[in-house]
C-alpha atoms as a PDB file:
ATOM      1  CA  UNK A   1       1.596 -34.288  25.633  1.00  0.00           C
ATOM      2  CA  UNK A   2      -1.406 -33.370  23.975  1.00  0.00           C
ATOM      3  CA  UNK A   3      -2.595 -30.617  26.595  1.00  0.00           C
ATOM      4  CA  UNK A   4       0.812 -29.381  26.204  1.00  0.00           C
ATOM      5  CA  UNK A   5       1.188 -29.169  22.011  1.00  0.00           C
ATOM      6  CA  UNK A   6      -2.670 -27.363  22.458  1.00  0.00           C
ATOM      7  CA  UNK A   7      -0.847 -24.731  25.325  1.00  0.00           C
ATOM      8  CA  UNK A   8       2.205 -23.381  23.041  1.00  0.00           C
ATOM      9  CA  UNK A   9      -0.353 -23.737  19.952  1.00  0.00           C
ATOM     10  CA  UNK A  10      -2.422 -21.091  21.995  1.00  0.00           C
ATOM     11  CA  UNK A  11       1.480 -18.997  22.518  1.00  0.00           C
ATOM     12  CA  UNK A  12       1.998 -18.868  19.014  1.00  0.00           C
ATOM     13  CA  UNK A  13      -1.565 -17.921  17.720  1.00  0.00           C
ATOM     14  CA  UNK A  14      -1.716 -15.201  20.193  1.00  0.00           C
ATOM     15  CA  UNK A  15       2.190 -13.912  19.669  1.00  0.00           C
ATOM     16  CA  UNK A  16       1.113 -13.956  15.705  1.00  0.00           C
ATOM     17  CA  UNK A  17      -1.886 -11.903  16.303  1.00  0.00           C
ATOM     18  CA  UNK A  18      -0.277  -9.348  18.185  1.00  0.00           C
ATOM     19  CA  UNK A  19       2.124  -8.957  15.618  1.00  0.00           C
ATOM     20  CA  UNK A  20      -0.911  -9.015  13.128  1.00  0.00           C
ATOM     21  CA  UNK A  21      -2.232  -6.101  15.006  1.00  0.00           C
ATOM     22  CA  UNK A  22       0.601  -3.914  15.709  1.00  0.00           C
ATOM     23  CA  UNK A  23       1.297  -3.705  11.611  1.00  0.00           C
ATOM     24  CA  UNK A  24       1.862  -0.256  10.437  1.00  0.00           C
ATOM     25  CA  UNK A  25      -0.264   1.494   7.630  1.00  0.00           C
ATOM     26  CA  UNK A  26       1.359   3.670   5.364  1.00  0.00           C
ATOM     27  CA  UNK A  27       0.477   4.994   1.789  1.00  0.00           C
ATOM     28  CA  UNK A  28       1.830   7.620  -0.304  1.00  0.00           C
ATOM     29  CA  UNK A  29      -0.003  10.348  -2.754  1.00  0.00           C
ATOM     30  CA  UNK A  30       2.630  11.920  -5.340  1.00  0.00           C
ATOM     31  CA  UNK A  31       1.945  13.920  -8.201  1.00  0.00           C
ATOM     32  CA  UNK A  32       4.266  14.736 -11.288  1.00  0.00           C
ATOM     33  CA  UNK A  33       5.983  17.087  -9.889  1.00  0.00           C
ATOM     34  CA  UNK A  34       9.065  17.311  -8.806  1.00  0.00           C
ATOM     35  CA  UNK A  35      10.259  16.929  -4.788  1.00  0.00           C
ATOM     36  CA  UNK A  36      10.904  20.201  -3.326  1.00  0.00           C
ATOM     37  CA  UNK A  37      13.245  20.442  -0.068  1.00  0.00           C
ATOM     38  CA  UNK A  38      10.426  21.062   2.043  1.00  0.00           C
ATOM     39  CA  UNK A  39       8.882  18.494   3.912  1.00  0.00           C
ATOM     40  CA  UNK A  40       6.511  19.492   6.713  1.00  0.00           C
ATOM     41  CA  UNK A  41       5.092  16.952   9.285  1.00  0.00           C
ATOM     42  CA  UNK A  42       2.301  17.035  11.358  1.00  0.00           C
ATOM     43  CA  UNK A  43       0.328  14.544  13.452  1.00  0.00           C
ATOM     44  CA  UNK A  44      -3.556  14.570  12.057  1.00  0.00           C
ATOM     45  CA  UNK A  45      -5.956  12.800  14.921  1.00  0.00           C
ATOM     46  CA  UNK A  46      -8.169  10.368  13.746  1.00  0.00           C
ATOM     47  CA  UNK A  47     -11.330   9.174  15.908  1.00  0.00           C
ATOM     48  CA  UNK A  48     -12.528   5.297  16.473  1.00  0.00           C
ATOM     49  CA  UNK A  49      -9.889   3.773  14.904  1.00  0.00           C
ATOM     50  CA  UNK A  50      -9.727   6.028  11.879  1.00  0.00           C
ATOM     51  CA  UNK A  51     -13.315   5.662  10.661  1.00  0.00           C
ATOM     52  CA  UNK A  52     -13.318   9.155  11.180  1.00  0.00           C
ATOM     53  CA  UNK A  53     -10.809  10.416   9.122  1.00  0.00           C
ATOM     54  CA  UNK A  54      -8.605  13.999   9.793  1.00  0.00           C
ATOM     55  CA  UNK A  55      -8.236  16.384   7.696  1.00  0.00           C
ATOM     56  CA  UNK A  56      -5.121  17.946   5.922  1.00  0.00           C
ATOM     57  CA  UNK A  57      -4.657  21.205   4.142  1.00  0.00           C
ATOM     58  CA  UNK A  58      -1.861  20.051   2.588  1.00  0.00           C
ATOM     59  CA  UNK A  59      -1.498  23.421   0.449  1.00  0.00           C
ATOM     60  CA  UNK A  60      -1.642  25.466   3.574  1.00  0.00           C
ATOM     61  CA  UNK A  61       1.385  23.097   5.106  1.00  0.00           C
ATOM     62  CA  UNK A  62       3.472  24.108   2.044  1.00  0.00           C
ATOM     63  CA  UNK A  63       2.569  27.617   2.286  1.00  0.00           C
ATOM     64  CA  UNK A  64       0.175  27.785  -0.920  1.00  0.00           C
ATOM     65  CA  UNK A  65       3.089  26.355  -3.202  1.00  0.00           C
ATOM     66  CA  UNK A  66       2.291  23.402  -5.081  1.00  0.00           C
ATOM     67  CA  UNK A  67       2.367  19.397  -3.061  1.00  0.00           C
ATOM     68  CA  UNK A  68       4.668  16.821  -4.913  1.00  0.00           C
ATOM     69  CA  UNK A  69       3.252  14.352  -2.555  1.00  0.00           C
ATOM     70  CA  UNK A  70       1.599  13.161   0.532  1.00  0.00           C
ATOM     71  CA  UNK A  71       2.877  10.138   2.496  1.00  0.00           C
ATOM     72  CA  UNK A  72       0.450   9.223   5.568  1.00  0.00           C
ATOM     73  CA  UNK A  73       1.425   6.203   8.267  1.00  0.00           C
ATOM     74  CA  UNK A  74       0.378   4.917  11.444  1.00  0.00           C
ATOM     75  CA  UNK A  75       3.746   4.365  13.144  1.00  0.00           C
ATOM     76  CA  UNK A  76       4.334   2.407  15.937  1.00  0.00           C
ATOM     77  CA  UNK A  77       3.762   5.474  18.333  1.00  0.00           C
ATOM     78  CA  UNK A  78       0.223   6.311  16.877  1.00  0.00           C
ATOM     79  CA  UNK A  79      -0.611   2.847  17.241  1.00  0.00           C
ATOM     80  CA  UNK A  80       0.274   2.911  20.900  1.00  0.00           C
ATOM     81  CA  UNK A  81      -1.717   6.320  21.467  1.00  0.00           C
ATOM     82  CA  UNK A  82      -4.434   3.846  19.942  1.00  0.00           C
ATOM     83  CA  UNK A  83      -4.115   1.307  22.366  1.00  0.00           C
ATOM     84  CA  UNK A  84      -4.096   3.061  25.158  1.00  0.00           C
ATOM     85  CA  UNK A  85      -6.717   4.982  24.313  1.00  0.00           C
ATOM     86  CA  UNK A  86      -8.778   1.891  23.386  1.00  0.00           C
ATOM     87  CA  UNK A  87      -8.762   2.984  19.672  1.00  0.00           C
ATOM     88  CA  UNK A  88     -11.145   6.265  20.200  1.00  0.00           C
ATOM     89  CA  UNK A  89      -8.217   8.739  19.667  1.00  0.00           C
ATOM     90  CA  UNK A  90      -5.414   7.141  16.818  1.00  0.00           C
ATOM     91  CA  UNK A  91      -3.444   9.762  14.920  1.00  0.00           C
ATOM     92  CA  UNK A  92      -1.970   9.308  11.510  1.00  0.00           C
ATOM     93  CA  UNK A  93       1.607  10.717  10.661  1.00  0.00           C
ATOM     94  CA  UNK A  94       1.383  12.688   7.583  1.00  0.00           C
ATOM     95  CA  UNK A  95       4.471  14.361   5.845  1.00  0.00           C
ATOM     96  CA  UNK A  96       3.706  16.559   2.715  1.00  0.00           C
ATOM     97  CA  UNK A  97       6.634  17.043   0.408  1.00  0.00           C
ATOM     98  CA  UNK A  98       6.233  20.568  -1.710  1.00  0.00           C
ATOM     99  CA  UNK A  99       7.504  21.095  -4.976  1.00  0.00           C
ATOM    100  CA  UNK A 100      10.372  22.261  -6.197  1.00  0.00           C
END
């Protein structure tokens, strides 16, 4: 009974860590201004897990008009890319909203 309380204890620790790891990051910049109807999205690669960082020229996506805000996520596609790719290549979603 013991041996098998210790096996599903084992299922459940490694189901909950999988689902620990597969969780999505997402975070949004916004300034005061006002949402424009452009939104422009691109996919920005990211090296080693994201410890090195992309870059986004966020004023060129809006075509030198002003950025009302900039929301960046790992969805559950980048994260696969990640995985498979044993975290060395893991692009980041980013959509840039211009003003209005």
């Amino acid at each position: 009974m013991a041996g098998r309380l210790m096996h599903v204890g084992k299922k459940v620790l490694m189901l909950g860590g999988f689902v620990a790891l597969t969780a999505c990051y997402h975070t949004i910049t916004s300034t005061n201004m006002t949402n424009g109807p452009t939104h422009v999205e691109a996919w920005v690669p990211t090296f080693i897990a994201g410890l090195v960082p992309g870059k986004v020229d966020a004023a060129k996506l809006c075509g030198g008009k002003p950025i009302a805000a900039v929301d960046a996520q790992a969805s559950f596609l980048n994260l696969l890319v990640g995985m498979v790719t044993f975290s060395i290549f893991t692009p980041m979603q980013v959509t840039v909203t211009c003003a209005g």
